[in-house]
C-alpha atoms as a PDB file:
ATOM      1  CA  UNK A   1     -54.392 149.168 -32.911  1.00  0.00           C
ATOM      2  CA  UNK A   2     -58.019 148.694 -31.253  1.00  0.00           C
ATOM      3  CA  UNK A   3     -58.903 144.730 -31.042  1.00  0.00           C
ATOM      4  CA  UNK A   4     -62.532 143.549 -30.487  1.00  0.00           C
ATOM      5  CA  UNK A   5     -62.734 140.913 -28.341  1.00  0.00           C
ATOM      6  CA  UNK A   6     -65.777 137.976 -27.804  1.00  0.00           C
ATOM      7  CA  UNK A   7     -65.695 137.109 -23.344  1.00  0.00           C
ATOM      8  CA  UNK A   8     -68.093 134.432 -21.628  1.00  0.00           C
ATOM      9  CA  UNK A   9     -68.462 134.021 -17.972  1.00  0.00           C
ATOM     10  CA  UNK A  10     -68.070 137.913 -17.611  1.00  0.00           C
ATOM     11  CA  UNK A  11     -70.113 138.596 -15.083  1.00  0.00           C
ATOM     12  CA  UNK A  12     -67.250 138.671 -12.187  1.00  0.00           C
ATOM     13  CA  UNK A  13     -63.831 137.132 -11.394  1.00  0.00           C
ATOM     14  CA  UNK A  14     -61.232 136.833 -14.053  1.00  0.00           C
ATOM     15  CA  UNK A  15     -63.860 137.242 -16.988  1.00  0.00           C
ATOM     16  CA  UNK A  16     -64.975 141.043 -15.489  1.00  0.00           C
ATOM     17  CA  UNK A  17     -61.232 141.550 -14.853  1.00  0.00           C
ATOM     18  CA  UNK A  18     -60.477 141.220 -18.446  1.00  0.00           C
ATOM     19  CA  UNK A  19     -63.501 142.903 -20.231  1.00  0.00           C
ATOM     20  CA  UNK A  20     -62.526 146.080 -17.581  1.00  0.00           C
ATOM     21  CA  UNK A  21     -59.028 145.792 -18.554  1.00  0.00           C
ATOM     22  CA  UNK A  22     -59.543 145.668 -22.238  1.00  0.00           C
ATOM     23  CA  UNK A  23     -62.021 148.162 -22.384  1.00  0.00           C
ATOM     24  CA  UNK A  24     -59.764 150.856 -20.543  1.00  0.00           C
ATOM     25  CA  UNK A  25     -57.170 149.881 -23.016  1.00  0.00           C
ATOM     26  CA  UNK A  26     -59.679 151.364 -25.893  1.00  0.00           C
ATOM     27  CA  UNK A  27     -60.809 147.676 -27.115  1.00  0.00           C
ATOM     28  CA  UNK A  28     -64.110 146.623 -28.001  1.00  0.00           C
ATOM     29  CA  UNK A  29     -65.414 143.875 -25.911  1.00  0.00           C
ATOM     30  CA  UNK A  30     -68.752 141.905 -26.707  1.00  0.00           C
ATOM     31  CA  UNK A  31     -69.261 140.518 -23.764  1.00  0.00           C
ATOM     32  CA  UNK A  32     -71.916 137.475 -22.500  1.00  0.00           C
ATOM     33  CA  UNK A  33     -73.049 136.367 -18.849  1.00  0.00           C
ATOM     34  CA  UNK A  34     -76.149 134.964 -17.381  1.00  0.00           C
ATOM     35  CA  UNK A  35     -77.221 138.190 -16.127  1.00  0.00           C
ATOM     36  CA  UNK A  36     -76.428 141.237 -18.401  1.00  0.00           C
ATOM     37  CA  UNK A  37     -77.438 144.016 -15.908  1.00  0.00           C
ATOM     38  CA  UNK A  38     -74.319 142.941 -14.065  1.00  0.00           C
ATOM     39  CA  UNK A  39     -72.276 144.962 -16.475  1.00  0.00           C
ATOM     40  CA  UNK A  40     -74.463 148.155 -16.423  1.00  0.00           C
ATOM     41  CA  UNK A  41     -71.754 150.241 -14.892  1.00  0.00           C
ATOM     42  CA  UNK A  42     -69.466 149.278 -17.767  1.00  0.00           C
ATOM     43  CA  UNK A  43     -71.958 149.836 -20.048  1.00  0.00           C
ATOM     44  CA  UNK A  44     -73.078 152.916 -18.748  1.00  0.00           C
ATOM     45  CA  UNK A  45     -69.095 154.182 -19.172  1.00  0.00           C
ATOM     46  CA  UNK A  46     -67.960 152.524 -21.977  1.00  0.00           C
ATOM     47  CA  UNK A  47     -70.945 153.098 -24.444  1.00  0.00           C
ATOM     48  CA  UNK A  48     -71.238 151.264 -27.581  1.00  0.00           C
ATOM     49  CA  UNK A  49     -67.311 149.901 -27.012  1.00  0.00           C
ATOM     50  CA  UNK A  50     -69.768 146.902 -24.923  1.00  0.00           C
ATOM     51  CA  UNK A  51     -71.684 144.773 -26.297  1.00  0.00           C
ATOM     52  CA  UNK A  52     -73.874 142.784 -24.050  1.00  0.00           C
ATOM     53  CA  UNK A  53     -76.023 140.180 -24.664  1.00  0.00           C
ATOM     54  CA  UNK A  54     -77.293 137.216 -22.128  1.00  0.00           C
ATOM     55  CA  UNK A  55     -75.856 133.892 -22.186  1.00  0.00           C
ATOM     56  CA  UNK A  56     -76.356 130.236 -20.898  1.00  0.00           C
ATOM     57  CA  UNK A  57     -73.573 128.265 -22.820  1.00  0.00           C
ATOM     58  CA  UNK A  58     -75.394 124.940 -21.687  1.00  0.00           C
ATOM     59  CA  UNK A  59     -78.221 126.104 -24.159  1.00  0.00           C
ATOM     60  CA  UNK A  60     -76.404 125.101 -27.499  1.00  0.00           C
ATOM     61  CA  UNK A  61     -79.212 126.958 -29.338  1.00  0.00           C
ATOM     62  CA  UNK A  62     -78.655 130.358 -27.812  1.00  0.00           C
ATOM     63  CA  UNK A  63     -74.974 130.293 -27.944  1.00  0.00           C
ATOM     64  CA  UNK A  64     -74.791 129.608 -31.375  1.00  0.00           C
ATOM     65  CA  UNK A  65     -77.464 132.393 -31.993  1.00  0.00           C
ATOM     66  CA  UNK A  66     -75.270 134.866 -29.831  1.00  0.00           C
ATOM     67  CA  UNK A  67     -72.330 134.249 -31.496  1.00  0.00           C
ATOM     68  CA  UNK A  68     -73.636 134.837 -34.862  1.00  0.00           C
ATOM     69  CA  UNK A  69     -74.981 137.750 -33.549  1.00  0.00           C
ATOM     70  CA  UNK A  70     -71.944 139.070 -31.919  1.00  0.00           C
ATOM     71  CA  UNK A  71     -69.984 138.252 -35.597  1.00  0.00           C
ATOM     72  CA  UNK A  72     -73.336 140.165 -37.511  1.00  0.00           C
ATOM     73  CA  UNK A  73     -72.421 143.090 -35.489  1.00  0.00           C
ATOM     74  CA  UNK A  74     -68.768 143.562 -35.347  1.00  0.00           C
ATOM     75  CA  UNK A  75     -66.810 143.789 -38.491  1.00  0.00           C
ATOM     76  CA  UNK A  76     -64.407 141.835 -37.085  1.00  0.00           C
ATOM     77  CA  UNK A  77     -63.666 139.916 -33.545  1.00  0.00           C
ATOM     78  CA  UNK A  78     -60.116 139.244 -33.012  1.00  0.00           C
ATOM     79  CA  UNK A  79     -59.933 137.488 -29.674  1.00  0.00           C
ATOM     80  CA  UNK A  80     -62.651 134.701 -28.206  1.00  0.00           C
ATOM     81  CA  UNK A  81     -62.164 134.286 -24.792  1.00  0.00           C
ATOM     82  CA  UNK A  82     -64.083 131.159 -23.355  1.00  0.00           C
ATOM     83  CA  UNK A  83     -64.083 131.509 -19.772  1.00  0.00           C
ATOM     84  CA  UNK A  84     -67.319 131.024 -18.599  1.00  0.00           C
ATOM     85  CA  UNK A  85     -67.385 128.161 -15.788  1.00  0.00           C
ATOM     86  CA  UNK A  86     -67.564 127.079 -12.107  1.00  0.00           C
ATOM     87  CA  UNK A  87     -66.212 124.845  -9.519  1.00  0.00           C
ATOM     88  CA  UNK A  88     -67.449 122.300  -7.031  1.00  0.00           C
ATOM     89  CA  UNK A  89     -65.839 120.734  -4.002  1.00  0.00           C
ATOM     90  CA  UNK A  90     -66.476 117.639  -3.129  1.00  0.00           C
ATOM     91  CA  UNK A  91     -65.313 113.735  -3.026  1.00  0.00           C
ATOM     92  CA  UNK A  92     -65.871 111.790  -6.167  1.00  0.00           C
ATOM     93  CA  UNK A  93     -68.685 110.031  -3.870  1.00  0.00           C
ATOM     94  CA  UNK A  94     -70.080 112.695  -2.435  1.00  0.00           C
ATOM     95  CA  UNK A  95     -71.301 114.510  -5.610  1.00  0.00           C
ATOM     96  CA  UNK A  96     -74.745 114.332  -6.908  1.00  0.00           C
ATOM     97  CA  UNK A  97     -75.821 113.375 -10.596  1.00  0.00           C
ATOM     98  CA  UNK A  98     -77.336 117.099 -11.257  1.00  0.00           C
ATOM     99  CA  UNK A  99     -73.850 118.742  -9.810  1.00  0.00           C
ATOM    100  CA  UNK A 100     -71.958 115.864 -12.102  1.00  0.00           C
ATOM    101  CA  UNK A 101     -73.807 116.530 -15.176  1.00  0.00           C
ATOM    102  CA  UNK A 102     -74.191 120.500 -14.582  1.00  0.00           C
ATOM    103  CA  UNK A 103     -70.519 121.022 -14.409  1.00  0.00           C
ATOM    104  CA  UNK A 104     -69.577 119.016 -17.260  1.00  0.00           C
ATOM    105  CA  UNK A 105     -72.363 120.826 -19.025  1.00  0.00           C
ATOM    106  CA  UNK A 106     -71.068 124.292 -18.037  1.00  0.00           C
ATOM    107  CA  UNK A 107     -66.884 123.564 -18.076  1.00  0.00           C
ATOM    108  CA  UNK A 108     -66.516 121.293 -20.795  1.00  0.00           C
ATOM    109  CA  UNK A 109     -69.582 120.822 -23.476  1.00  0.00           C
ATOM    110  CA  UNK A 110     -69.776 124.363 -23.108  1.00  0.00           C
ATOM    111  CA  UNK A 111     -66.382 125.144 -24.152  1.00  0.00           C
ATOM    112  CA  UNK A 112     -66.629 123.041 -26.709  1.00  0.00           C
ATOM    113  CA  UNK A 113     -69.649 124.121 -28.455  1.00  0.00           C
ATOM    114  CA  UNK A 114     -68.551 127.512 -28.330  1.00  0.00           C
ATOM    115  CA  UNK A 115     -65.034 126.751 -30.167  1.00  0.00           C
ATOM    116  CA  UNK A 116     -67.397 124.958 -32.692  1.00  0.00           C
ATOM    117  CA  UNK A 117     -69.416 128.000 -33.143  1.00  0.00           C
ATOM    118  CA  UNK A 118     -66.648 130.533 -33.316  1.00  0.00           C
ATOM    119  CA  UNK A 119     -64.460 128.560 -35.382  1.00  0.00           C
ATOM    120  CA  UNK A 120     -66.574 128.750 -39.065  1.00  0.00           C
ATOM    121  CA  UNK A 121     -66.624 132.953 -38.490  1.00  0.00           C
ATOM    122  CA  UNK A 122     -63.272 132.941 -37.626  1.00  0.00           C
ATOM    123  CA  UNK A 123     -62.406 131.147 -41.023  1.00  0.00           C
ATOM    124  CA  UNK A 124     -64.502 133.454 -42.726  1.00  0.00           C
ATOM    125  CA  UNK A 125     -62.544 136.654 -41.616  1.00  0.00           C
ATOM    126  CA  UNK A 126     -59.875 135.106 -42.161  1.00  0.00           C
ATOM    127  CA  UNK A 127     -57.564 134.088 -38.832  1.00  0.00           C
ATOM    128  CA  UNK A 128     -58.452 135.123 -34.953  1.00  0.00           C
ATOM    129  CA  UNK A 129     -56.984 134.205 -31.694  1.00  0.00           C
ATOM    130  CA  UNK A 130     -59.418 131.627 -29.796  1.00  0.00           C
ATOM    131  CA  UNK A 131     -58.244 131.229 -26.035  1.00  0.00           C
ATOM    132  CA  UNK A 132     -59.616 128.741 -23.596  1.00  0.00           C
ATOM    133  CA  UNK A 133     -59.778 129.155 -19.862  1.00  0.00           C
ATOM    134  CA  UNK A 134     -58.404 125.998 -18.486  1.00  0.00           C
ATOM    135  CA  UNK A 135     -56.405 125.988 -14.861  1.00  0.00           C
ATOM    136  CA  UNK A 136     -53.275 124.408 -13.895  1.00  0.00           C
ATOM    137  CA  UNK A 137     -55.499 121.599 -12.791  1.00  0.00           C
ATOM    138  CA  UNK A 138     -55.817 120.256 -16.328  1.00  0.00           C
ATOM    139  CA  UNK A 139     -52.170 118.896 -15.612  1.00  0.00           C
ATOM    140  CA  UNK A 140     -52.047 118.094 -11.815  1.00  0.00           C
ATOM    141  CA  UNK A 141     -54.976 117.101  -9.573  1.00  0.00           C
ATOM    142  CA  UNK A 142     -56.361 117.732  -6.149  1.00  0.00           C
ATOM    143  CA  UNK A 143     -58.615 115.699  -3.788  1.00  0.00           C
ATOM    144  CA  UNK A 144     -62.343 117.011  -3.504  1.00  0.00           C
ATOM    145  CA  UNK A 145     -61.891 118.547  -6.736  1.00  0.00           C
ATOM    146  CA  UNK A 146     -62.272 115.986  -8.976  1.00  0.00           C
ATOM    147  CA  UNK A 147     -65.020 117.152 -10.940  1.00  0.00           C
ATOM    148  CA  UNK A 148     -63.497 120.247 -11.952  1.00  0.00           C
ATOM    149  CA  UNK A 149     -60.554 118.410 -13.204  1.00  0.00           C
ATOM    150  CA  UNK A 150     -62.623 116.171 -15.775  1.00  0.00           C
ATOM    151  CA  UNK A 151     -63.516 119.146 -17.430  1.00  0.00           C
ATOM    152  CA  UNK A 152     -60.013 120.746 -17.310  1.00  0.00           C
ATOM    153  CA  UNK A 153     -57.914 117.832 -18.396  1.00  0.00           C
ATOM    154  CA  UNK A 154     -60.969 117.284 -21.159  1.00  0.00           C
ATOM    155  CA  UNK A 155     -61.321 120.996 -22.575  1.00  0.00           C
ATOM    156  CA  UNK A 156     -57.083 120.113 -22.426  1.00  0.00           C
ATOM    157  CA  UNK A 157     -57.141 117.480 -25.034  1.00  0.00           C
ATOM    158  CA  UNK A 158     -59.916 119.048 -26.866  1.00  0.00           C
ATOM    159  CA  UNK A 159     -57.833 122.418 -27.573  1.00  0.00           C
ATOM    160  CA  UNK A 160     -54.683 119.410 -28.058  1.00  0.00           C
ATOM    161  CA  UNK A 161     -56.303 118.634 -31.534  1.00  0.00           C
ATOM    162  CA  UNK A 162     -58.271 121.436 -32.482  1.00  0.00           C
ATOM    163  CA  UNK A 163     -55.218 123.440 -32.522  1.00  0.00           C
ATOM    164  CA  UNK A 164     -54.258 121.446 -35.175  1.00  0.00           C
ATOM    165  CA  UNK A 165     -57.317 121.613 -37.563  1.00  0.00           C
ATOM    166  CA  UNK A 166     -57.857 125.206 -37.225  1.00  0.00           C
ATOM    167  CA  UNK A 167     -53.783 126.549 -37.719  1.00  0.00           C
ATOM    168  CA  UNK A 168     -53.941 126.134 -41.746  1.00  0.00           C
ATOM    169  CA  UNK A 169     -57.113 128.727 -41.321  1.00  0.00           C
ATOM    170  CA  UNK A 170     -54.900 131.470 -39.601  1.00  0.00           C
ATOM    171  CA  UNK A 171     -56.652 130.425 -36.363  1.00  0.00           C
ATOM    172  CA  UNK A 172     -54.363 130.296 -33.248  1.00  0.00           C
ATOM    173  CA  UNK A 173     -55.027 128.747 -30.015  1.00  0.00           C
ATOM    174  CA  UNK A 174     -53.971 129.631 -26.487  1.00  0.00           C
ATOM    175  CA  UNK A 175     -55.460 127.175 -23.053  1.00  0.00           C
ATOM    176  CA  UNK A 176     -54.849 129.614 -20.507  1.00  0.00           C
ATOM    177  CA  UNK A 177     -53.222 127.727 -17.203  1.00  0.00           C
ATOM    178  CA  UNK A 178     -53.282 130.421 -13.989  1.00  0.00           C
ATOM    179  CA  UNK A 179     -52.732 128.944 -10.291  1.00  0.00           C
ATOM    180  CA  UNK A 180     -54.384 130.043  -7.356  1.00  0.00           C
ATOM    181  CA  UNK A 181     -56.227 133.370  -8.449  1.00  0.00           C
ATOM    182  CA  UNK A 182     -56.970 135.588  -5.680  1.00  0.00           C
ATOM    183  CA  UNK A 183     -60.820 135.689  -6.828  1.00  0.00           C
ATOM    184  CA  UNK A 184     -64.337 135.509  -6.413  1.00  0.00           C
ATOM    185  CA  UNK A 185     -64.230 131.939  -8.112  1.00  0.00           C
ATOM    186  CA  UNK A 186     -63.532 129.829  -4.862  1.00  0.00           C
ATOM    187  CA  UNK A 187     -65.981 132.466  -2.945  1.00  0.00           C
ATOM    188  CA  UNK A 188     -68.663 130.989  -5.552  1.00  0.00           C
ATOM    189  CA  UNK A 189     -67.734 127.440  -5.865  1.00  0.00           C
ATOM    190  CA  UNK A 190     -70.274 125.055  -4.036  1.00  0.00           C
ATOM    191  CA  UNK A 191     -68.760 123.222  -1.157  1.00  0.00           C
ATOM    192  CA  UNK A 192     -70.206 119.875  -0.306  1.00  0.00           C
ATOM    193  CA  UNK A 193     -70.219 118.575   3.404  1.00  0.00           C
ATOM    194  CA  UNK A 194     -67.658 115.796   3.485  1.00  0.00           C
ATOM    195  CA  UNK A 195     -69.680 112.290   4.164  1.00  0.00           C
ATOM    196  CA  UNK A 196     -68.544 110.295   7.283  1.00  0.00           C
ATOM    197  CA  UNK A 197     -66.035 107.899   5.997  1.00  0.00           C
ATOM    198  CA  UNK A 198     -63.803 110.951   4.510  1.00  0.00           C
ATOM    199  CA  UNK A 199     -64.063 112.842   7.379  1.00  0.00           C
ATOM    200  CA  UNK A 200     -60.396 113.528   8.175  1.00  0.00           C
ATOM    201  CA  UNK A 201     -59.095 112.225   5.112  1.00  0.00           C
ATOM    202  CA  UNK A 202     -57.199 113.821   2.038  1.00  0.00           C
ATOM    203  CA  UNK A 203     -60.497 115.421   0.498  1.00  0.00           C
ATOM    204  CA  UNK A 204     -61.118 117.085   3.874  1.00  0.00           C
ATOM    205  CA  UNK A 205     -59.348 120.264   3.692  1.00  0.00           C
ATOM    206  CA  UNK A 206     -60.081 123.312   4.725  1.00  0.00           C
ATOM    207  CA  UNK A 207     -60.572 126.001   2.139  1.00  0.00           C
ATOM    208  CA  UNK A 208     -57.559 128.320   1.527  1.00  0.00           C
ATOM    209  CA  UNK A 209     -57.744 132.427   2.061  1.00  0.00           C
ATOM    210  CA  UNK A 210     -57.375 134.384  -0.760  1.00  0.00           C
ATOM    211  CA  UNK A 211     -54.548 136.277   0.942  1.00  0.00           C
ATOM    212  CA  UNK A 212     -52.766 133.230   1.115  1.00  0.00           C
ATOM    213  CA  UNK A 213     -53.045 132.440  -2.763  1.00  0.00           C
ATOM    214  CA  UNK A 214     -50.408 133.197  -5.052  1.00  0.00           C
ATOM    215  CA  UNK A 215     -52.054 134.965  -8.588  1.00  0.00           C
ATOM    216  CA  UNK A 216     -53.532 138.284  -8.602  1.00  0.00           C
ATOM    217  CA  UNK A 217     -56.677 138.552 -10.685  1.00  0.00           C
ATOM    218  CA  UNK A 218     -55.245 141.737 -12.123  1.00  0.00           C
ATOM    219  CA  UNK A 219     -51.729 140.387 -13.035  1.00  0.00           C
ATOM    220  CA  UNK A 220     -53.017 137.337 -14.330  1.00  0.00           C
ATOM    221  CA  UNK A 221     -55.313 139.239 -17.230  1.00  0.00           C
ATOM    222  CA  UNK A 222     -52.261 141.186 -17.704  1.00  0.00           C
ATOM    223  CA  UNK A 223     -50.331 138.476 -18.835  1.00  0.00           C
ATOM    224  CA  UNK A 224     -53.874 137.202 -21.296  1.00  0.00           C
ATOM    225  CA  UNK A 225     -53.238 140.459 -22.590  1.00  0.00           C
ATOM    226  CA  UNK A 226     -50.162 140.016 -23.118  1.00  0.00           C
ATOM    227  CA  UNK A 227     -49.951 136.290 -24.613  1.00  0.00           C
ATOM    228  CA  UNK A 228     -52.985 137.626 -27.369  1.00  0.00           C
ATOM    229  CA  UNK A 229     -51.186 140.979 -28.355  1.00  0.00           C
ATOM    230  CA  UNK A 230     -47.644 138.916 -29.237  1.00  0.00           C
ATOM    231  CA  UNK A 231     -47.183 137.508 -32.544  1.00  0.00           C
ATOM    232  CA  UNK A 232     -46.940 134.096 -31.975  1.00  0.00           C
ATOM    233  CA  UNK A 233     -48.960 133.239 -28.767  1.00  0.00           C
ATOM    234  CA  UNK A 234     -48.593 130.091 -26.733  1.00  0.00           C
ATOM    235  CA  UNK A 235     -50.473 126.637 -27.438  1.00  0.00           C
ATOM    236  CA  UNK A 236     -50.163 127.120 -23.251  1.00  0.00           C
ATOM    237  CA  UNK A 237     -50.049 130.029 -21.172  1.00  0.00           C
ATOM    238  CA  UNK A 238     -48.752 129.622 -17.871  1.00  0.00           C
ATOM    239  CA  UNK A 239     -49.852 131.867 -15.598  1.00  0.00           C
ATOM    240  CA  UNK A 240     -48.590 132.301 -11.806  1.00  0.00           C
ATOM    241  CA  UNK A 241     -45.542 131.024  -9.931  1.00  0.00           C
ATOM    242  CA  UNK A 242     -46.953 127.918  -8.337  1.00  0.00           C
ATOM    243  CA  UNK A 243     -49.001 127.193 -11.463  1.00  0.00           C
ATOM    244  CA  UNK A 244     -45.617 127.017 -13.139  1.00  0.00           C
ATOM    245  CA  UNK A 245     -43.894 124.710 -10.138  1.00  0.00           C
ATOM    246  CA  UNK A 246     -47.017 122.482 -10.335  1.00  0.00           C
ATOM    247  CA  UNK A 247     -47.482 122.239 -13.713  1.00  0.00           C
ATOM    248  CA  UNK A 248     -43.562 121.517 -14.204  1.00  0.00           C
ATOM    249  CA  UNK A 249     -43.158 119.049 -11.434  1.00  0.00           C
ATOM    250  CA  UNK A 250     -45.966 117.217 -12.672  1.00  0.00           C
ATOM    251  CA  UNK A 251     -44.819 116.846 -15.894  1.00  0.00           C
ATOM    252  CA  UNK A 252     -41.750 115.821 -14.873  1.00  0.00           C
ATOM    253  CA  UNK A 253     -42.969 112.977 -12.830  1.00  0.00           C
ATOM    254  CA  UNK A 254     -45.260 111.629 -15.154  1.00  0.00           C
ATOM    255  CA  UNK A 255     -42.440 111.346 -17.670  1.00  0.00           C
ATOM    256  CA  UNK A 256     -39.784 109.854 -15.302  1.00  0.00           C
ATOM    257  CA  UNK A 257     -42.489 107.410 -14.474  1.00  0.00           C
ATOM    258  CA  UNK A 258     -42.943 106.366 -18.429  1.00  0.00           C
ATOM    259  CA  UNK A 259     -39.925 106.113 -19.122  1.00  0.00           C
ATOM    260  CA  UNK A 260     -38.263 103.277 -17.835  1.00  0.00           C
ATOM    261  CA  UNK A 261     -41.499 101.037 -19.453  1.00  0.00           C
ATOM    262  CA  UNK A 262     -39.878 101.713 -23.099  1.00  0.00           C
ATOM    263  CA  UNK A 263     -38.992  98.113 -23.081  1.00  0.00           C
ATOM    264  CA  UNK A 264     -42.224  96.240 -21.963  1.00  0.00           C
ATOM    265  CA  UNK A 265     -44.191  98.886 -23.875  1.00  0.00           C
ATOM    266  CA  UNK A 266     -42.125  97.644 -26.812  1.00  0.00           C
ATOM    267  CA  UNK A 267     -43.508  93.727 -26.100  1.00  0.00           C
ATOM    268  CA  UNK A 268     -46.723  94.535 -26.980  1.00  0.00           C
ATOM    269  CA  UNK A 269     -46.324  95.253 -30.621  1.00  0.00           C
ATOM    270  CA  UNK A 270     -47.275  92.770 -33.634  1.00  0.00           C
ATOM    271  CA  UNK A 271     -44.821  90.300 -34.521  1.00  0.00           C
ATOM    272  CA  UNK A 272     -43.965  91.776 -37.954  1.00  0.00           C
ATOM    273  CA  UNK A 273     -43.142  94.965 -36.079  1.00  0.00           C
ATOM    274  CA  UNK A 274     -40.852  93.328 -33.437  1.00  0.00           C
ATOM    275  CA  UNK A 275     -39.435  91.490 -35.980  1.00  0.00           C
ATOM    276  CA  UNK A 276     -38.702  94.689 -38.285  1.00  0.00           C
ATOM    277  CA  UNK A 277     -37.378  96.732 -35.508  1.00  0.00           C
END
C-alpha cells in the first residue's frame, strides 16, 4: 500500500537517496530543503507524488508553518523523516561561537522542534512512524568531531523519552544509527585548520575516502525502508557493519566499566535506604 512520507535535509546525501527511493517505490514524499529547485528533476518526473516546499529548520516559525502545511495537504503522512543536518571538524578549541551555536541550531534544536511540531498531527490521525537521523556517533565519539556528537548523543536522549510519551498515541519512534556512509555529507562538512598545539595530535587526522568507508548510501535507505515498512520498528536502527562493531563495543565497555562501582554507588544512598536494604 502507497505511504506518504514528510523528509528534511533532502536536498542531497542520504535525505535525496531516500525521497528517490521512495518515490520510485510509488510513495508520496513531501519533501523540504533550503533550496527547492534542487529537486526539480524529481519534480519534473514524479509530478504531484512531490511535494516541495523550502525549509530552514533553525526558523521555528517556518517549520511549524510547513508542517502544518504539509499535514493541510496530505490526507495522511505516515512516515517523518528528520534528517536535515551537517557536520563540522574541528578541536573542541578550535571552533568558533557562530559554528558552535549554528550546529546545535541545525542538528539538535532543529530536530527537536520538528518532533514537537509533527507530534500533535500525528495524534490527530491517529498513529505515524517519526524517525530521527542520528549516527553511530550518538554512542561512541571521535576527536575533531566533537560538536557533531553533542547534537547526536542529545537528539539520543531526546528520542530516549519522547518515545515514551508519544507510544500510548500509536506514535512509534525509530533514531536511525548508520556508520560511515559513502556520501556527500563529509564532502560538505566544514573542516577547520588544526591550531598549533594539536598539530600532530589525535584530532589531526586526515580525512577518510569514501571508497574506503563501509555504508553505501543506497543500502543504508534500503534498510530505513525497511525498519518503517515492518510492524514493529526499532527504538534503534543500526545501520552498517562497523556502525554495529562500534556501537556494540562501546556499549560493552561502558557497562564493564559501571559495573564493578555497584558497591560504592550503593554508599551514597540515605541512611533509611541503606538501612532498609
Amino acid at each position: 500500500m502507497s505511504r506518504t512520507w514528510f523528509v528534511t535535509g533532502a536536498s542531497r546525501g542520504l535525505g535525496r537517496e531516500l525521497v528517490e527511493q521512495v518515490l520510485a517505490r510509488g510513495d508520496r514524499v513531501a519533501a523540504t530543503l533550503r533550496r527547492p529547485e534542487q529537486l526539480d528533476d524529481l519534480a519534473d518526473r514524479y509530478g504531484d507524488r512531490l511535494w516541495v516546499r523550502a525549509l530552514d529548520v533553525t526558523d521555528t516559525r517556518q517549520l511549524r508553518a510547513v508542517v502544518d502545511e504539509a499535514f493541510a495537504a496530505h490526507e495522511r503522512i505516515d512516515v517523518v523523516v528528520s534528517n536535515a543536518g551537517y557536520g563540522v571538524f574541528a578541536v573542541a578549541e578550535d571552533l568558533t561561537d557562530q559554528q558552535i551555536d549554528q550546529m546545535i541550531a541545525t542538528n539538535l534544536t532543529g530536530s527537536i522542534q520538528l518532533a514537537r511540531a509533527v507530534v500533535p498531527h500525528l495524534r490527530a490521525q491517529g498513529g505515524g512512524l517519526l524517525m530521527q537521523m542520528s549516527s553511530m556517533g550518538g554512542h561512541v565519539a571521535f576527536p575533531a568531531f566533537s560538536l557533531y556528537h553533542v547534537t547526536k548523543w542529545g537528539i539520543e536522549g531526546f528520542f530516549e523519552a519522547l518515545a515514551e510519551e508519544v507510544a500510548p498515541f500509536g506514535i512509534r519512534t525509530t533514531l536511525i544509527e548508520p556508520g560511515m556512509v559513502r556520501t556527500t555529507f563529509y564532502d560538505a562538512a566544514t573542516r577547520v585548520p588544526v591550531s598549533e598545539p594539536y598539530r600532530g595530535g589525535p584530532g589531526d587526522t586526515a580525512p577518510i575516502p569514501l571508497e574506503e568507508m563501509t555504508d553505501s548510501e543506497e543500502n543504508t535507505i534500503a534498510g530505513v525502508i525497511r525498519a518503517a515498512e515492518s510492524a514493529d520498528p526499532p527504538r534503534r536502527l543500526v545501520l552498517g557493519s562497523d556502525a554495529w562493531e562500534l556501537v556494540t563495543g562501546a556499549l560493552r565497555r561502558r557497562l564493564a566499566e559501571i559495573e564493578p562501582q555497584r558497591d560504592n554507588a550503593a554508599t551514597a544512598d540515605a541512611d533509611d535506604v541503606r538501612a532498609a536494604s
